[in-house]
PDB file of N, CA and C in Angstrom:
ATOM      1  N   UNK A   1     110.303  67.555 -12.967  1.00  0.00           N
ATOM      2  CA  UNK A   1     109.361  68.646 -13.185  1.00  0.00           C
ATOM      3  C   UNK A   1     108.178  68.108 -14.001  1.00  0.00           C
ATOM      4  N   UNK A   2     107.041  68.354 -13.495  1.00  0.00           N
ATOM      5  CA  UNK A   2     105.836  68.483 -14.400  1.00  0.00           C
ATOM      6  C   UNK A   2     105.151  69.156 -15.568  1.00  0.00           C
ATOM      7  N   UNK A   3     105.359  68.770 -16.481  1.00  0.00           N
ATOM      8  CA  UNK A   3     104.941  69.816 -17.220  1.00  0.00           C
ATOM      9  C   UNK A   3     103.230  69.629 -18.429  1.00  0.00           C
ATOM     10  N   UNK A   4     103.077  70.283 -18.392  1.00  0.00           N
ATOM     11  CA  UNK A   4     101.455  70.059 -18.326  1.00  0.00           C
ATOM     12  C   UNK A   4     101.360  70.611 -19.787  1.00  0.00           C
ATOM     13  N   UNK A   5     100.108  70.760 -20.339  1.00  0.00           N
ATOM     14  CA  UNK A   5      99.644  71.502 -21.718  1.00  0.00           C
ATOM     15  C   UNK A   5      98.780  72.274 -21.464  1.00  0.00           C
ATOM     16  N   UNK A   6      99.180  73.645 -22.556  1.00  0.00           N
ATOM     17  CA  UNK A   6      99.055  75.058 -22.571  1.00  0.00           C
ATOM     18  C   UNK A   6      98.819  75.720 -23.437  1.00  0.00           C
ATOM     19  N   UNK A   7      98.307  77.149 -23.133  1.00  0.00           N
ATOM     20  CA  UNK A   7      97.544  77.786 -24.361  1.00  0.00           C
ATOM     21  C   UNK A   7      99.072  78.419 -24.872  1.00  0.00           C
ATOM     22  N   UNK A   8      98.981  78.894 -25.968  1.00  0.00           N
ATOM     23  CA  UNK A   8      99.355  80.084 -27.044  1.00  0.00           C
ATOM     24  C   UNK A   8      99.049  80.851 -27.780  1.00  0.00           C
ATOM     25  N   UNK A   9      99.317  81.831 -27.766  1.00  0.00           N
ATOM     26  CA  UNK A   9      98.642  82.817 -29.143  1.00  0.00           C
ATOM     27  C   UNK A   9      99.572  84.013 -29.636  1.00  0.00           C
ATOM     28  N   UNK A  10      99.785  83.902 -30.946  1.00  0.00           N
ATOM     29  CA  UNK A  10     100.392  85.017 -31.310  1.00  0.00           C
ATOM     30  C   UNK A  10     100.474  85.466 -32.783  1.00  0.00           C
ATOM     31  N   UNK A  11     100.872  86.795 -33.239  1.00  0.00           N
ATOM     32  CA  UNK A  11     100.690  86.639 -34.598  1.00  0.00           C
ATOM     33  C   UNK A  11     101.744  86.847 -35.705  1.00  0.00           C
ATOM     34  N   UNK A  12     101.564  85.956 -36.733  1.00  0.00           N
ATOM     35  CA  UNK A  12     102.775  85.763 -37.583  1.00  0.00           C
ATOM     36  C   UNK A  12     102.117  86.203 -38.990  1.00  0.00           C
ATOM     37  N   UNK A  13     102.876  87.379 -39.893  1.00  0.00           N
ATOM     38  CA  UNK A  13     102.473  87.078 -41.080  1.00  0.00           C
ATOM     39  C   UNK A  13     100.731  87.597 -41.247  1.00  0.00           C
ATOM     40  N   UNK A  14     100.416  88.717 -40.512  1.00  0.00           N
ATOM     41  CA  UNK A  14      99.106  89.583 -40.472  1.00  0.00           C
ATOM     42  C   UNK A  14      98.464  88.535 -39.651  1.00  0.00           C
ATOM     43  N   UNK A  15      98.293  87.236 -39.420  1.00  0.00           N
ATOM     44  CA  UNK A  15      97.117  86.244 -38.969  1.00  0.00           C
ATOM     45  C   UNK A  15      97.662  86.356 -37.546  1.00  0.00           C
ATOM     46  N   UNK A  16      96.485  86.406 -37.004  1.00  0.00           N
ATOM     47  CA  UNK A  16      96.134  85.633 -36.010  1.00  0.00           C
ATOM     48  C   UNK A  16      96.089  84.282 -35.343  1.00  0.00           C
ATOM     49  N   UNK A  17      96.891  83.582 -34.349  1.00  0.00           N
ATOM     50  CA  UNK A  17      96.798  82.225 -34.385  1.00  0.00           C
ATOM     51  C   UNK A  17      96.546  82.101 -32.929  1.00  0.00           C
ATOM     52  N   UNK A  18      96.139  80.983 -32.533  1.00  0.00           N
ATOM     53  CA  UNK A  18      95.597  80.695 -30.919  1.00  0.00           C
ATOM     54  C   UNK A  18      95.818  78.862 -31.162  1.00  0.00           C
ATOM     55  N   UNK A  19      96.276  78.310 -29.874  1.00  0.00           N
ATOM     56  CA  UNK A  19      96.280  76.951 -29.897  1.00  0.00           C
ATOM     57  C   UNK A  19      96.682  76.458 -28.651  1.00  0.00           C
ATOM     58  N   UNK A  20      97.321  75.320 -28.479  1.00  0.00           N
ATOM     59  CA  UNK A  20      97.491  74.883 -27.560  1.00  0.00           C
ATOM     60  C   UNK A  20      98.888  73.823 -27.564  1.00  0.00           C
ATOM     61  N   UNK A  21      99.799  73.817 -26.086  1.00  0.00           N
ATOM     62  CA  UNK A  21     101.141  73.200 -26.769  1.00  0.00           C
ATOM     63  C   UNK A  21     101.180  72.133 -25.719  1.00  0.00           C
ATOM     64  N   UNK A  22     101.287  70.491 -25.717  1.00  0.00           N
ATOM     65  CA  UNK A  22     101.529  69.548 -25.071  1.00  0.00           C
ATOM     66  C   UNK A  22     102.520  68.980 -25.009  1.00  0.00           C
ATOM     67  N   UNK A  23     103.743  69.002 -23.742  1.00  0.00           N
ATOM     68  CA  UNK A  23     104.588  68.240 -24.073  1.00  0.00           C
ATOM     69  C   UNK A  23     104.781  66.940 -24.043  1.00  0.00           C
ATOM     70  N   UNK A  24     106.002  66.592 -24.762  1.00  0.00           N
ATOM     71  CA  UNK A  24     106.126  64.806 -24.757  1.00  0.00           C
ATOM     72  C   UNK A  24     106.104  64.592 -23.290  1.00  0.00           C
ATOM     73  N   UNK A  25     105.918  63.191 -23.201  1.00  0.00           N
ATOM     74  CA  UNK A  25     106.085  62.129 -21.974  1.00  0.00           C
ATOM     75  C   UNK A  25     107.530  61.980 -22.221  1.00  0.00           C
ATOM     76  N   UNK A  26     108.154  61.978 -23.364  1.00  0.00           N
ATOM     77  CA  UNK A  26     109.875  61.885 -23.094  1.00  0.00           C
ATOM     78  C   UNK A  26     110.396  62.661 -22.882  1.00  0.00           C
ATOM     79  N   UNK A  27     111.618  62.707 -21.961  1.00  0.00           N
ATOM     80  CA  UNK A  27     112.109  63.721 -21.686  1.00  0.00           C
ATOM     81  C   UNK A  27     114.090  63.874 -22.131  1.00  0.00           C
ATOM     82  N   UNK A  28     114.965  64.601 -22.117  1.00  0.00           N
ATOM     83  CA  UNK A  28     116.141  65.053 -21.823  1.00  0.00           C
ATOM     84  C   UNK A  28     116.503  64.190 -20.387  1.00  0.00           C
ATOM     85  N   UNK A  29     117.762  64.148 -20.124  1.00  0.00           N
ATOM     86  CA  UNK A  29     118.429  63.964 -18.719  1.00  0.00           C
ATOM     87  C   UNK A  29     118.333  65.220 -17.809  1.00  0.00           C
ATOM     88  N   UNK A  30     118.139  66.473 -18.245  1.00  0.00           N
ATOM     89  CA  UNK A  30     118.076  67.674 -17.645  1.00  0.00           C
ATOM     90  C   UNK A  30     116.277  67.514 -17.569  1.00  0.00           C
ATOM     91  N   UNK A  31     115.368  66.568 -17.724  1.00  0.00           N
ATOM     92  CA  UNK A  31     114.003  66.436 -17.556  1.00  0.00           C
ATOM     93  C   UNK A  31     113.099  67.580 -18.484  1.00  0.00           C
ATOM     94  N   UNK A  32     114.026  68.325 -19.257  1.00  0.00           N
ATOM     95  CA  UNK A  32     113.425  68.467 -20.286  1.00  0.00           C
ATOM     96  C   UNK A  32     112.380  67.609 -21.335  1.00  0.00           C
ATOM     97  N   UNK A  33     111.048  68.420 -21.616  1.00  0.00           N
ATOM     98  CA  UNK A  33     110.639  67.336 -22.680  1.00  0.00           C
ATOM     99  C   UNK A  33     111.423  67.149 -23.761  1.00  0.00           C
ATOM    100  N   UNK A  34     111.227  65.859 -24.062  1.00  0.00           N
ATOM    101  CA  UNK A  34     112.174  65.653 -25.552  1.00  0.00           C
ATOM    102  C   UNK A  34     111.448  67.041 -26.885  1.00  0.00           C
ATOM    103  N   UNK A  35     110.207  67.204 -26.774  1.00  0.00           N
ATOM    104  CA  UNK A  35     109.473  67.682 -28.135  1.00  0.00           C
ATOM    105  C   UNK A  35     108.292  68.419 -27.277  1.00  0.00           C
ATOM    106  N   UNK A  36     107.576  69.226 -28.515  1.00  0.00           N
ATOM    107  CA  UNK A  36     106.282  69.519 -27.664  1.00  0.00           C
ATOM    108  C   UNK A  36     105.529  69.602 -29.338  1.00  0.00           C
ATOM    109  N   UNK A  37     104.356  69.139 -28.838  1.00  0.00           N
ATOM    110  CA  UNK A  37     103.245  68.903 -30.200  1.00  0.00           C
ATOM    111  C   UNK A  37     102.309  70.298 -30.114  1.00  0.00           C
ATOM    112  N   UNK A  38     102.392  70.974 -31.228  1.00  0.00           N
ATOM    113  CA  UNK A  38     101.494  71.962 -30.976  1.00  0.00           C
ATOM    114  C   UNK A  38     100.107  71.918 -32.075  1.00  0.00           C
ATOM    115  N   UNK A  39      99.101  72.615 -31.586  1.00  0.00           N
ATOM    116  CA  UNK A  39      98.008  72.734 -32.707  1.00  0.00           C
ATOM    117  C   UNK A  39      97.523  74.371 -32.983  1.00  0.00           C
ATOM    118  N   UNK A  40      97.639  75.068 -34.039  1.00  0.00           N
ATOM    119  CA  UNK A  40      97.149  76.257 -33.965  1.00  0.00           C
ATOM    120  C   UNK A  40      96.013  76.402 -34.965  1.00  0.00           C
ATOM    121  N   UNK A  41      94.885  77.239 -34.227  1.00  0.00           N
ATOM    122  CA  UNK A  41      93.930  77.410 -34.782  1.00  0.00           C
ATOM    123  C   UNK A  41      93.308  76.201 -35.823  1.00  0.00           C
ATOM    124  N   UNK A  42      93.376  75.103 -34.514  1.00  0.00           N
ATOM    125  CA  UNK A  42      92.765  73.949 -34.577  1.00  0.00           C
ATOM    126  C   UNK A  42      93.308  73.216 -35.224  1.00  0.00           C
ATOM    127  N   UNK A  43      94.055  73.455 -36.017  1.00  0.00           N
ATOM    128  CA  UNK A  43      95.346  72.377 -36.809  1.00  0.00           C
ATOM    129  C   UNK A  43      96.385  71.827 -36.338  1.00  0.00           C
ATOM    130  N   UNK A  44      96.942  71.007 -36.804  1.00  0.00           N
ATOM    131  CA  UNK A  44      98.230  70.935 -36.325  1.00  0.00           C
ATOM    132  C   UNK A  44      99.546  71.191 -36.974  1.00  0.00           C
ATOM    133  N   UNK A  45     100.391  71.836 -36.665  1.00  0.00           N
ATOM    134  CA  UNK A  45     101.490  72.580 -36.689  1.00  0.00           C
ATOM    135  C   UNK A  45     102.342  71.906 -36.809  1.00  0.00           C
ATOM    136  N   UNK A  46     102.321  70.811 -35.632  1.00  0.00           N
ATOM    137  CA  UNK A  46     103.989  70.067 -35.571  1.00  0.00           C
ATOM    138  C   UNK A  46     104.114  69.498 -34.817  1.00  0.00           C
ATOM    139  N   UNK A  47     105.346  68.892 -34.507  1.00  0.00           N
ATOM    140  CA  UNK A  47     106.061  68.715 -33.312  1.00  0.00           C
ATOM    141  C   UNK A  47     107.715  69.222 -33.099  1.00  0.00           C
ATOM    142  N   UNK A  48     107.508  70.349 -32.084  1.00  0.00           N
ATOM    143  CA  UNK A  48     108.989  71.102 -32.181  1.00  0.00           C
ATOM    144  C   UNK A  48     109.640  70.656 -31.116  1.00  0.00           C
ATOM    145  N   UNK A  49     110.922  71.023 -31.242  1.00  0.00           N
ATOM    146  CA  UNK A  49     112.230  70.383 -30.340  1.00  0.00           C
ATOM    147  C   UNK A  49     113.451  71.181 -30.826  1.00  0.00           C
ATOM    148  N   UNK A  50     114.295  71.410 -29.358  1.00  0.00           N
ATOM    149  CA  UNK A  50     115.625  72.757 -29.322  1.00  0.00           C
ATOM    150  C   UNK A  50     116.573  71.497 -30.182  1.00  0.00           C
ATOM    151  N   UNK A  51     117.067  71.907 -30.759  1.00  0.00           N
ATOM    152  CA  UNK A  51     118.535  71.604 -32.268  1.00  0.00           C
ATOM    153  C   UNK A  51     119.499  72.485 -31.519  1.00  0.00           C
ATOM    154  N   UNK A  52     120.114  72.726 -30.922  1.00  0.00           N
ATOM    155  CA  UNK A  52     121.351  73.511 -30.399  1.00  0.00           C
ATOM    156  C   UNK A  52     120.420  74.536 -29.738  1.00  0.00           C
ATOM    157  N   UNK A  53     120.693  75.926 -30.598  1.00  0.00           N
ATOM    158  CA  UNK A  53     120.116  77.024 -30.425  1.00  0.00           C
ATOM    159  C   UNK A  53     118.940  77.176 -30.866  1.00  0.00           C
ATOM    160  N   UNK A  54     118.921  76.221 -31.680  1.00  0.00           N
ATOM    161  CA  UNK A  54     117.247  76.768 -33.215  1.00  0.00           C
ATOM    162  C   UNK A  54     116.532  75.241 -32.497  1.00  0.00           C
ATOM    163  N   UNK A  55     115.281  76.329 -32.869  1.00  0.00           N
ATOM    164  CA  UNK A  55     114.028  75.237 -33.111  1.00  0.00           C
ATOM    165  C   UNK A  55     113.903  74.779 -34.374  1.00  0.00           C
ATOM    166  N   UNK A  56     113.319  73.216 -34.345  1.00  0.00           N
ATOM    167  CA  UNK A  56     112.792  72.633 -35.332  1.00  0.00           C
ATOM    168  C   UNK A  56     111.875  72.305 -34.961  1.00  0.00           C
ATOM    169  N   UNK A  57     111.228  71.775 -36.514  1.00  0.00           N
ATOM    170  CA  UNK A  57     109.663  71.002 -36.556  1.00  0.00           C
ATOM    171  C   UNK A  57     110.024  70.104 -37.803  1.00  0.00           C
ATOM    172  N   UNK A  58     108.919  69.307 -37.327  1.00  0.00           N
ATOM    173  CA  UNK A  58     108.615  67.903 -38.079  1.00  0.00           C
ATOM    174  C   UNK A  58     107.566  68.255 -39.479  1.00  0.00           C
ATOM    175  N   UNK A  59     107.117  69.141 -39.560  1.00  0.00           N
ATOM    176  CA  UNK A  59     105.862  70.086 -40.819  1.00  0.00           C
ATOM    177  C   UNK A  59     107.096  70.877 -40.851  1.00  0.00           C
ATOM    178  N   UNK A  60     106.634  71.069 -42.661  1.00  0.00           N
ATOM    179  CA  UNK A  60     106.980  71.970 -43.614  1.00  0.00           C
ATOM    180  C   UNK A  60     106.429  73.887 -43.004  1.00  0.00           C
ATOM    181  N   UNK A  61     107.374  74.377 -42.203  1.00  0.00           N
ATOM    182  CA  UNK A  61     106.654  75.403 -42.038  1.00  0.00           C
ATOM    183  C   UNK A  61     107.601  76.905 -41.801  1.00  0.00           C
ATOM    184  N   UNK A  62     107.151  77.789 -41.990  1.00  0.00           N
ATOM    185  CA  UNK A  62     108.116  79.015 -41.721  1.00  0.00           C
ATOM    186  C   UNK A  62     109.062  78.836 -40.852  1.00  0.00           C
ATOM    187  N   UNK A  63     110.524  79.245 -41.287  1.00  0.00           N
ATOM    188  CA  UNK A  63     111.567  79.136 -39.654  1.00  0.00           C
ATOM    189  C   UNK A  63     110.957  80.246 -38.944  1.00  0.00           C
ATOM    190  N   UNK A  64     110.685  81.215 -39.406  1.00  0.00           N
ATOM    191  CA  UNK A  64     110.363  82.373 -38.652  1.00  0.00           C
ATOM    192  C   UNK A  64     109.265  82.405 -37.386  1.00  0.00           C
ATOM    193  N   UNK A  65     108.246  81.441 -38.158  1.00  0.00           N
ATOM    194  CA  UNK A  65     107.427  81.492 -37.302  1.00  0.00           C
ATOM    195  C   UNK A  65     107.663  80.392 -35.912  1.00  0.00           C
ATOM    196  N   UNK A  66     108.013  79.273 -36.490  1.00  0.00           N
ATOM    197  CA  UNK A  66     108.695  78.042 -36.204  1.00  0.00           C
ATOM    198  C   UNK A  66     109.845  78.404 -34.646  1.00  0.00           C
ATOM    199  N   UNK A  67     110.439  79.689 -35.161  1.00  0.00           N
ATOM    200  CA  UNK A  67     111.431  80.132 -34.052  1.00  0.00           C
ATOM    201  C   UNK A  67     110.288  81.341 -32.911  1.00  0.00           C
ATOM    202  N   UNK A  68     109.384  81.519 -33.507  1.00  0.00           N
ATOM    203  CA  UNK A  68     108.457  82.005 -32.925  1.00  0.00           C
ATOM    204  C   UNK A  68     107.402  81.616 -31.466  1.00  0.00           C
ATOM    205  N   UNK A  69     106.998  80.290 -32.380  1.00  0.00           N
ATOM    206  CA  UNK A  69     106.275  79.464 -31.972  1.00  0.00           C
ATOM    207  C   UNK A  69     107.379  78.718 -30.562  1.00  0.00           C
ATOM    208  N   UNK A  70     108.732  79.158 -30.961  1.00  0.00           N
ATOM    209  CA  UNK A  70     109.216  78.394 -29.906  1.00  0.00           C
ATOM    210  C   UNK A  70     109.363  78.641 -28.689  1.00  0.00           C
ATOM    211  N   UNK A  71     109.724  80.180 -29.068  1.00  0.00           N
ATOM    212  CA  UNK A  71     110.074  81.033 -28.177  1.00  0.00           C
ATOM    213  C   UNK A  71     109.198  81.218 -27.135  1.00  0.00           C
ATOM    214  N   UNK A  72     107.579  81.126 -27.423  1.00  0.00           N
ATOM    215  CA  UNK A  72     106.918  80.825 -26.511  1.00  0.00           C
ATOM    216  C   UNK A  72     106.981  80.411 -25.565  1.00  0.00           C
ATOM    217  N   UNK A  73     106.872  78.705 -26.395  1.00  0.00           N
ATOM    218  CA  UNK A  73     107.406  77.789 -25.629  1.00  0.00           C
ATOM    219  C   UNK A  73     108.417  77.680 -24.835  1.00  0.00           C
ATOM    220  N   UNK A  74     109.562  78.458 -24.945  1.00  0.00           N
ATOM    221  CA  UNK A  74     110.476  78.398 -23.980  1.00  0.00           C
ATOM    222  C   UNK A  74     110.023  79.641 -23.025  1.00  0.00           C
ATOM    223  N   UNK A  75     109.441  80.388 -23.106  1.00  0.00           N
ATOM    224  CA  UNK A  75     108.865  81.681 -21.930  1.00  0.00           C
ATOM    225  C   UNK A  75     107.999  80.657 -21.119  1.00  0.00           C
ATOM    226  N   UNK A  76     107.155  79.592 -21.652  1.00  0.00           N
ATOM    227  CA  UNK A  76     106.445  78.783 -20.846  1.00  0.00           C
ATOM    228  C   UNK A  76     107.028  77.889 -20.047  1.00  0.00           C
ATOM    229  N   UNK A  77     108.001  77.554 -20.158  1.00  0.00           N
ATOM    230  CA  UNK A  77     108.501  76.059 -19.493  1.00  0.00           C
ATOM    231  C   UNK A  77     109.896  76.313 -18.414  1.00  0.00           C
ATOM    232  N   UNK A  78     110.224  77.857 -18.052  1.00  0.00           N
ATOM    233  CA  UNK A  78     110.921  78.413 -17.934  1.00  0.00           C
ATOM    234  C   UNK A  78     110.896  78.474 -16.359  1.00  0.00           C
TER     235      UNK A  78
END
């Protein structure tokens, strides 16, 4: 599967955020990406990746949002 880079937007915590999510060139045996690097509202965020059930990231950042931000991501790649 191909998987390409994509917008996001959603809001955590009153703010507003908009960005964009690229996945790795590595992948899982199921061709999953290994990670996906995201940037919101022009920053960068991270790089997240499924831990069992939970998302992680590589930045110090809310789980909440963090499980947020993922969830996206998994509505996208779906």
């Amino acid at each position: 599967m191909n998987y390409k880079t994509f917008d996001i937007a959603l809001e955590y915590d009153g703010i507003q955020y908009q960005g964009w999510v690229t996945p790795s060139d590595e992948h899982h045996a199921n061709g999953m990406p290994r990670s996906f690097h995201v940037v919101l509202n022009e920053t960068m965020f991270g790089n997240l990746s499924k831990s069992g059930d939970n998302w992680v990231i590589d930045q110090q950042r809310p789980a909440p949002m963090v499980e947020q931000v993922g969830k996206l991501i998994q509505s996208q790649i779906k």
